[in-house]
C-alpha atoms as a PDB file:
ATOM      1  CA  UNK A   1      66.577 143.414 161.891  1.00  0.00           C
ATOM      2  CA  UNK A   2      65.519 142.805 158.155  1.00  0.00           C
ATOM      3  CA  UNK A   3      61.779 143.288 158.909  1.00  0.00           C
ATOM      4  CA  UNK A   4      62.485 147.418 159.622  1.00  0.00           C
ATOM      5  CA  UNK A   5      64.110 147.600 156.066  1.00  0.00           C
ATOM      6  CA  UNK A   6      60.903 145.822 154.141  1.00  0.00           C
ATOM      7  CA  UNK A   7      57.579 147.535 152.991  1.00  0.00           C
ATOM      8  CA  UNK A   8      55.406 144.628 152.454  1.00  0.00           C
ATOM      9  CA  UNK A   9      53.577 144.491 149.111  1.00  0.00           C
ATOM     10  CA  UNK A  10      50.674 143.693 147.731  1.00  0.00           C
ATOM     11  CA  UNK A  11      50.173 145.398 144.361  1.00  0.00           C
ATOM     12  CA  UNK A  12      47.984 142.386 142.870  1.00  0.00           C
ATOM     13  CA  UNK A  13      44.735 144.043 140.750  1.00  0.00           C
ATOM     14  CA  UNK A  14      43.220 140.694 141.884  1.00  0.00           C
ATOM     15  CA  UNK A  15      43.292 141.211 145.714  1.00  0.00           C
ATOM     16  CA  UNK A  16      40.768 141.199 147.967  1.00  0.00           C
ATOM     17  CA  UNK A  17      40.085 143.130 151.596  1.00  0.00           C
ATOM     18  CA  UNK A  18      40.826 140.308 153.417  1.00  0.00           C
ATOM     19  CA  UNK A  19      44.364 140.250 151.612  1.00  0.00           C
ATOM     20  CA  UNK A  20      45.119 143.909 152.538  1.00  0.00           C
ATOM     21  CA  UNK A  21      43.872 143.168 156.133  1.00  0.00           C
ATOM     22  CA  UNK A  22      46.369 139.931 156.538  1.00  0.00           C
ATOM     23  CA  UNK A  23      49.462 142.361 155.050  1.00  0.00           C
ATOM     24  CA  UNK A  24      48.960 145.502 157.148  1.00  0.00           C
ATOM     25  CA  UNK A  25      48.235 143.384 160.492  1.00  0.00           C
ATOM     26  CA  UNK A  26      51.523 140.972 159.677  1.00  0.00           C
ATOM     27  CA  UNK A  27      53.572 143.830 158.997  1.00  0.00           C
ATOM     28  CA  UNK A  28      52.444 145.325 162.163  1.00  0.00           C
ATOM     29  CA  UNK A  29      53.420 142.299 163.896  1.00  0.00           C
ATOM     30  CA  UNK A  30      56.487 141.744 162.982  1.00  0.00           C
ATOM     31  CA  UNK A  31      57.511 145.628 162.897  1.00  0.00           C
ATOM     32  CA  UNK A  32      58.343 146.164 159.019  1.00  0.00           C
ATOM     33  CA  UNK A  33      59.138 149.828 157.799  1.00  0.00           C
ATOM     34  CA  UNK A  34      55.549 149.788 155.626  1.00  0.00           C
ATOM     35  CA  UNK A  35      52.950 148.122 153.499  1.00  0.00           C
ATOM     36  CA  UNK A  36      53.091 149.381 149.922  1.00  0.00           C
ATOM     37  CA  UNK A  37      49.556 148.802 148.655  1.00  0.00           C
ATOM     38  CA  UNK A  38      47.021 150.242 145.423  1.00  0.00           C
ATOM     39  CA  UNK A  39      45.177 153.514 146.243  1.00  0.00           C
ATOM     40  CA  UNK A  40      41.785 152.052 146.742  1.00  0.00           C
ATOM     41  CA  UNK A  41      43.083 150.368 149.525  1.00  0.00           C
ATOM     42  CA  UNK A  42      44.576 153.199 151.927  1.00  0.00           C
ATOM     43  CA  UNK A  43      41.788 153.971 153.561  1.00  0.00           C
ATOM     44  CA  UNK A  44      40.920 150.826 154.790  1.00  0.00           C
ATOM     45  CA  UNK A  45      45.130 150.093 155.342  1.00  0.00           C
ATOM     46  CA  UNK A  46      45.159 153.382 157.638  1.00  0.00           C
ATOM     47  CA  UNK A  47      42.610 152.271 160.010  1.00  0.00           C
ATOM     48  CA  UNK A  48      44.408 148.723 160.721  1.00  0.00           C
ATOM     49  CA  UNK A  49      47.468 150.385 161.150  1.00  0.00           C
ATOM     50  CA  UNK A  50      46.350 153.425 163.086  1.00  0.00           C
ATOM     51  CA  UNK A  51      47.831 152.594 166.135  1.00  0.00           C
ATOM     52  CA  UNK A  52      51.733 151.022 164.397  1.00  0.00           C
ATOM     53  CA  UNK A  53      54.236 152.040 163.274  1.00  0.00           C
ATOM     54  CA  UNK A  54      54.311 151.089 160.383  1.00  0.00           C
ATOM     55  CA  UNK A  55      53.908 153.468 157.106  1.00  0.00           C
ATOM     56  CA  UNK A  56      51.471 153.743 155.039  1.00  0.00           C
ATOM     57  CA  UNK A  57      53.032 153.559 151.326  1.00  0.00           C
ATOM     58  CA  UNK A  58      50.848 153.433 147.900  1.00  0.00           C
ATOM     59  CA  UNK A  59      51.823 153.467 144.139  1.00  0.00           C
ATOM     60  CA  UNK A  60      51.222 156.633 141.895  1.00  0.00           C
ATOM     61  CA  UNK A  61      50.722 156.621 137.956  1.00  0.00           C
ATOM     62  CA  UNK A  62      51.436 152.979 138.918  1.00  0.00           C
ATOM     63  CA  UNK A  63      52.577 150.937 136.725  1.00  0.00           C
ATOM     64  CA  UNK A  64      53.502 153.096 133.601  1.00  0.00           C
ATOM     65  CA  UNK A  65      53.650 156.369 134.554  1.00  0.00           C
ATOM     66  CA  UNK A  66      52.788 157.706 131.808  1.00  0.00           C
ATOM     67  CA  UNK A  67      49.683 159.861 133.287  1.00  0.00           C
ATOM     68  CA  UNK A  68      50.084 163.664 133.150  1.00  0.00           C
ATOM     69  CA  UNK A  69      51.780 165.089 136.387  1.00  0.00           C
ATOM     70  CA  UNK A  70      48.294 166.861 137.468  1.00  0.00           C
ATOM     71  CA  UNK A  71      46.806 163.767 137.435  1.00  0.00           C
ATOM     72  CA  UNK A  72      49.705 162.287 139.524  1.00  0.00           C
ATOM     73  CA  UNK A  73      49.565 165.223 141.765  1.00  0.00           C
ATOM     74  CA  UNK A  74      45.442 164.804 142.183  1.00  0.00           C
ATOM     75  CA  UNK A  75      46.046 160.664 142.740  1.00  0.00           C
ATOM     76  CA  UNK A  76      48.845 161.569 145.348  1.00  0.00           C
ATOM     77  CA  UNK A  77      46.929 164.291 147.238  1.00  0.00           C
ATOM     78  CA  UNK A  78      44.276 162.148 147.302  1.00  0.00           C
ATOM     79  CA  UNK A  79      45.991 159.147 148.587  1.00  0.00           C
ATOM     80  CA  UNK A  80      47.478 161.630 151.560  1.00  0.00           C
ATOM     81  CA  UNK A  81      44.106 162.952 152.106  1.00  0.00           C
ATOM     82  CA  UNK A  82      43.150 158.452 152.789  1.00  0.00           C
ATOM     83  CA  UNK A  83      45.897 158.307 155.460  1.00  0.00           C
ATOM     84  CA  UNK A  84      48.924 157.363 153.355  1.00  0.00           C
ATOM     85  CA  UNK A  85      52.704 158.755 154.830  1.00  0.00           C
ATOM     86  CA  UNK A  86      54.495 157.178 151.407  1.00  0.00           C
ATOM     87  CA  UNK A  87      54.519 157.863 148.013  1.00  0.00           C
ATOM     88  CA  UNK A  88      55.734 155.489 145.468  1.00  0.00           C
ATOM     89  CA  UNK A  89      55.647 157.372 142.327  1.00  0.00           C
ATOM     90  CA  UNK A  90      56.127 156.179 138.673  1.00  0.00           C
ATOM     91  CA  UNK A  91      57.855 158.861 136.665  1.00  0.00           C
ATOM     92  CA  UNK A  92      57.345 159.642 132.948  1.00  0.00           C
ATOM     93  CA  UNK A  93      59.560 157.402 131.742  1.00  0.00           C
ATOM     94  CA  UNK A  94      58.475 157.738 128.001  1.00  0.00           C
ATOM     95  CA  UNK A  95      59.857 161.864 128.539  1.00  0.00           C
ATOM     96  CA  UNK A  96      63.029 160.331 130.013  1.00  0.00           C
ATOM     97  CA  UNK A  97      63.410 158.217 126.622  1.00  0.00           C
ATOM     98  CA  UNK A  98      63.096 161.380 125.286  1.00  0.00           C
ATOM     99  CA  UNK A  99      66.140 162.820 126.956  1.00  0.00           C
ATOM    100  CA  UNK A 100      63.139 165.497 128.710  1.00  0.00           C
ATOM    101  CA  UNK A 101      64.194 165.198 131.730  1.00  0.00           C
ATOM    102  CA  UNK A 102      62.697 168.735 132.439  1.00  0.00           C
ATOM    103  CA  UNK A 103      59.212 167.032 132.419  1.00  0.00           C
ATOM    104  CA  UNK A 104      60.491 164.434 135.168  1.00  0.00           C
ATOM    105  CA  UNK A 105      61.941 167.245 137.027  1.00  0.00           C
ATOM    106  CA  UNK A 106      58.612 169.747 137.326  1.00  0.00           C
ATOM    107  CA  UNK A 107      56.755 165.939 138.007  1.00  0.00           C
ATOM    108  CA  UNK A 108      58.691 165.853 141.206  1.00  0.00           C
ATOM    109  CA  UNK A 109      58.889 169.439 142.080  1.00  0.00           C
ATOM    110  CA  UNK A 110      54.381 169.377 141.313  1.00  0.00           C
ATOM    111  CA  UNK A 111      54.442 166.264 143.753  1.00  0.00           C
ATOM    112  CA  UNK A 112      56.606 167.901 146.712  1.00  0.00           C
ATOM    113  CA  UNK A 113      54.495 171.130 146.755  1.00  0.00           C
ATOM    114  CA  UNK A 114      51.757 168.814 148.257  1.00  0.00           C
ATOM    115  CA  UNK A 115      54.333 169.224 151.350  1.00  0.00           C
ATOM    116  CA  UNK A 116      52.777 172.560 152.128  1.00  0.00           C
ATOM    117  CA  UNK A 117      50.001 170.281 153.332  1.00  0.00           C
ATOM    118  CA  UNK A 118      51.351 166.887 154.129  1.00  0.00           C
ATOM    119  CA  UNK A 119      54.187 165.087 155.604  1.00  0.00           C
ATOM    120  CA  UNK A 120      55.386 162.161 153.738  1.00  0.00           C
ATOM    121  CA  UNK A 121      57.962 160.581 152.129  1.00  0.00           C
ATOM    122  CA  UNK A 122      58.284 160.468 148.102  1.00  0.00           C
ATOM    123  CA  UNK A 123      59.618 157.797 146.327  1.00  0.00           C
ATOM    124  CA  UNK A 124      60.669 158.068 142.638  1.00  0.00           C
ATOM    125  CA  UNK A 125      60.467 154.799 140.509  1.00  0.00           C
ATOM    126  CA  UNK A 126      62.875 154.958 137.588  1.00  0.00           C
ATOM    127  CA  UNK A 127      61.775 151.425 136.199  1.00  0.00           C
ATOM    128  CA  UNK A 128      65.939 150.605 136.036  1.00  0.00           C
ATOM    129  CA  UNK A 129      64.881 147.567 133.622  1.00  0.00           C
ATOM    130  CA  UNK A 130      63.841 150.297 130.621  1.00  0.00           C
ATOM    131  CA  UNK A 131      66.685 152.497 131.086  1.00  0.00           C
ATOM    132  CA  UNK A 132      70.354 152.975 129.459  1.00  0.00           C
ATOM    133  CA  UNK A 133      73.207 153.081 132.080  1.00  0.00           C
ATOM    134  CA  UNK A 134      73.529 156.737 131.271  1.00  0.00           C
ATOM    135  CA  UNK A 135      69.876 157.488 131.621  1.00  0.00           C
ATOM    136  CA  UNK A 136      69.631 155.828 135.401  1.00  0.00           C
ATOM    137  CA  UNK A 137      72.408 157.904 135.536  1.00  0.00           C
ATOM    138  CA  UNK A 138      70.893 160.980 134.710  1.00  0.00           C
ATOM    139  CA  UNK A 139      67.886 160.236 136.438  1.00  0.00           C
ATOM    140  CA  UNK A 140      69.731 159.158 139.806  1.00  0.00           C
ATOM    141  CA  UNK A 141      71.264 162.885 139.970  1.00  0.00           C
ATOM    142  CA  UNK A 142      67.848 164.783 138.800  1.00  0.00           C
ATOM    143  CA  UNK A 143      66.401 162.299 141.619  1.00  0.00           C
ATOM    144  CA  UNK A 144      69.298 163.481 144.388  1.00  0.00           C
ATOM    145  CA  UNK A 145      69.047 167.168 143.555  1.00  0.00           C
ATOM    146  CA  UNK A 146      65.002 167.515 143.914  1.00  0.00           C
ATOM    147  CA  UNK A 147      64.293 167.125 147.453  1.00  0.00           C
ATOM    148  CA  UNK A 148      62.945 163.294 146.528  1.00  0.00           C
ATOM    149  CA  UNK A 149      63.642 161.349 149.490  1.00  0.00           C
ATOM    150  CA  UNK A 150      64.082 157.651 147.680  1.00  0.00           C
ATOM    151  CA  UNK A 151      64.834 156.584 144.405  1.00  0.00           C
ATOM    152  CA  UNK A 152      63.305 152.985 143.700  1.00  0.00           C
ATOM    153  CA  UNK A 153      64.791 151.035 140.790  1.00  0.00           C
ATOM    154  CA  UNK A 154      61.065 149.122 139.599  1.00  0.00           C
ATOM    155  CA  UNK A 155      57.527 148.086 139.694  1.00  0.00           C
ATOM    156  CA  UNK A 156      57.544 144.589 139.389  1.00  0.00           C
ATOM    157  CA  UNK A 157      56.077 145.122 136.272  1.00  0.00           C
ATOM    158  CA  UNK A 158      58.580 145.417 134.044  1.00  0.00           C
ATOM    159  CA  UNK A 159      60.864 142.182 132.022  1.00  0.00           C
ATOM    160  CA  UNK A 160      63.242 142.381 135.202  1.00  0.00           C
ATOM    161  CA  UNK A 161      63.352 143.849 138.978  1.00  0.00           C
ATOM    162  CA  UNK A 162      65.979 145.292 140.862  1.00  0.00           C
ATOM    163  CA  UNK A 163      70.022 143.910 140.255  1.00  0.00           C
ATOM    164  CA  UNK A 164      73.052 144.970 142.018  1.00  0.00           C
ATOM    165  CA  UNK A 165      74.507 146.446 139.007  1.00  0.00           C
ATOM    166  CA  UNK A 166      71.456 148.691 139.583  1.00  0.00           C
ATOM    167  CA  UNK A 167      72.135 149.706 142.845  1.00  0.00           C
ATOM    168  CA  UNK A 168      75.868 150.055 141.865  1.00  0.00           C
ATOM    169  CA  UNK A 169      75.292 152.537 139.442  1.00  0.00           C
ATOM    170  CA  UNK A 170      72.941 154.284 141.300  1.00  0.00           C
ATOM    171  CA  UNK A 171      75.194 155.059 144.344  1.00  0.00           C
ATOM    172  CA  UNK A 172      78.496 156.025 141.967  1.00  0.00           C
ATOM    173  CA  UNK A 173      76.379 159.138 141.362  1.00  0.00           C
ATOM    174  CA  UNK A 174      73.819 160.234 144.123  1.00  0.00           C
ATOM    175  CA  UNK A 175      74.010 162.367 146.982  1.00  0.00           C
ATOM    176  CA  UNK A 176      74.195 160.992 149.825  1.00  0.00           C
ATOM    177  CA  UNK A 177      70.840 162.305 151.523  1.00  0.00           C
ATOM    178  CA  UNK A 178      69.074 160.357 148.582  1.00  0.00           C
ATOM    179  CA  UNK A 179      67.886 156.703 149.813  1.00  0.00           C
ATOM    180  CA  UNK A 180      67.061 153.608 147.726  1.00  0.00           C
ATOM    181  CA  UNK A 181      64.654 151.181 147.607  1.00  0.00           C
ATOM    182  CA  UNK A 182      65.307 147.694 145.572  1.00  0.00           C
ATOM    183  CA  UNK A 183      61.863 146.111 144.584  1.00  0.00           C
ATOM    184  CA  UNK A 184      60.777 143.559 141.864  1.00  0.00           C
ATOM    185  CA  UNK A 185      61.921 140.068 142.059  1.00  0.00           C
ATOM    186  CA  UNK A 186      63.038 140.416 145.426  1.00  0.00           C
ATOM    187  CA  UNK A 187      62.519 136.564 146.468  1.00  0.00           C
ATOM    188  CA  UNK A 188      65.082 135.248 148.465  1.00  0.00           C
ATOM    189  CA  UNK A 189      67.079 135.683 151.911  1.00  0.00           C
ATOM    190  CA  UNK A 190      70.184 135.913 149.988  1.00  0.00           C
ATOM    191  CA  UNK A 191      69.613 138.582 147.349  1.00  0.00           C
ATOM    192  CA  UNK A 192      68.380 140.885 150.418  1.00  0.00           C
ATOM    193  CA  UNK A 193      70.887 140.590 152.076  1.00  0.00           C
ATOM    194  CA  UNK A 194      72.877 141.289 149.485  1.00  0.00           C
ATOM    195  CA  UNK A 195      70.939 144.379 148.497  1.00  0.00           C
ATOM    196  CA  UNK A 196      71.367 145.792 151.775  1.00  0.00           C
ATOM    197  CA  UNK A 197      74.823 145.144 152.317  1.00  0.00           C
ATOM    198  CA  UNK A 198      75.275 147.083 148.882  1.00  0.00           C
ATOM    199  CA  UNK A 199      73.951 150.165 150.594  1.00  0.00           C
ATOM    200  CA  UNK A 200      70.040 150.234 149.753  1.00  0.00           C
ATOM    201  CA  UNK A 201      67.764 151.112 152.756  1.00  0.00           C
ATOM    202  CA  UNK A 202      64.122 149.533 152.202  1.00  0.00           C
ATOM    203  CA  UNK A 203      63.201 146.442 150.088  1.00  0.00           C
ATOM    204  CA  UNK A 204      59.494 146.304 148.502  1.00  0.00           C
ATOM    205  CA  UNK A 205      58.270 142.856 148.547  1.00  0.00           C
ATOM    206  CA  UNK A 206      55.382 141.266 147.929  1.00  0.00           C
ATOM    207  CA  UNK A 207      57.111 137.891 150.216  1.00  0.00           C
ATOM    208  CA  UNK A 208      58.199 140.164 152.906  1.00  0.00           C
ATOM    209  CA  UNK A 209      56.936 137.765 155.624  1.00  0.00           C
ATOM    210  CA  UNK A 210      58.683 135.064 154.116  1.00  0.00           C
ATOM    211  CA  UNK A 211      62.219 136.589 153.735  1.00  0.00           C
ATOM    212  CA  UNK A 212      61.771 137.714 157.880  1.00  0.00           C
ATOM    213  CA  UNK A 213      60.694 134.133 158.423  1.00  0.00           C
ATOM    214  CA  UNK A 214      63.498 132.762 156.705  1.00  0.00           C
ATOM    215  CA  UNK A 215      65.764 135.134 158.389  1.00  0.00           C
ATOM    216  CA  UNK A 216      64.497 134.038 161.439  1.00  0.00           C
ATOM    217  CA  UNK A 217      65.451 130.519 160.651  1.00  0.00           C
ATOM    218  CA  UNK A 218      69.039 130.921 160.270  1.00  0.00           C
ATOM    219  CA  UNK A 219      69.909 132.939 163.418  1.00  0.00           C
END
């Protein structure tokens, strides 16, 4: 069902409590894999969903990620510490413009020592829109051999989201442990179906309801 591969988004700066409280109990109704929400808005996300299954997914050094990686690490431990299973981290992608991809590396190894204390799933955001072919690349095999459990091509906030010449190039060179997610301009039935048929397993979008609806429609 297309519902268990979308995580629900709401990543406005504008929304309100009521928003959150409309996403996390429609996702919970109609099964999707998570909500994907900002920080300040885990705590209250955890207690609506407390009794689904349904993850709990926030953003990290969201949208640039250009904070340090201890101030990733303190965002992301605190964010576990508010009840949230998924991490959707930005990496440093003015040190991957740099060709330092030993910064993005320790970025990822800093975030999955928080395992020690927590169990959830990490999700690196290359931002595929700002990137060379060679450099999503690069980053797609750094991203395989850290112990990363997704790669997701965007924010949303970039000049473009995901494309299938994205996820192309992503899965001619990843392991095959290493999942995707496809976000940003995510919109229609069509292109996520598409998506998933090219191999990627969750969606982030912030019309999630409307794609299962529209699904729906055509069975």
């Amino acid at each position: 069902m297309l519902a268990s591969y979308l995580d629900s988004t709401n990543l406005k700066p504008d929304c309100r409590r009521e928003d959150i409280e409309i996403l996390c109990t429609r996702a919970a109704e109609l099964n999707m894999a998570a909500v994907c929400i900002n920080p300040s808005r885990v705590s209250l996300a955890s207690h609506i969903l407390q009794s689904s299954k349904v993850g709990l997914g926030t953003v990290i050094g969201f949208p640039l990620g250009a904070a340090t990686a201890q101030i990733k690490v303190q965002e992301a431990e605190q964010a576990l510490r508010d009840g949230a299973s998924e991490l959707d981290v930005v990496i440093n992608i003015g040190a991957v413009k740099d060709q330092d991809f030993e910064i993005a590396a320790d970025e990822i190894k800093s975030l999955l020592r928080l395992r020690k204390e927590y169990d959830y799933l990490l999700k690196i955001i290359v931002e595929t829109a700002l990137l060379t072919v060679d450099e999503l690349r690069q980053m797609t095999v750094l991203i395989s051999d850290s112990g990363a459990d997704y790669i997701k091509t965007s924010t949303g906030f970039a000049s473009r989201g995901v494309s299938l010449d994205d996820i192309a190039i992503i899965n001619s060179v990843k392991r095959s442990e290493l999942k995707i997610k496809a976000s940003g301009g995510v919109k229609t039935l069509d292109f996520a179906l598409q998506l998933i048929n090219a191999g990627v397993d969750r969606i982030g979008s912030s019309n999630a309801e409307e794609l299962v609806a529209a699904c729906r429609a055509v069975r």
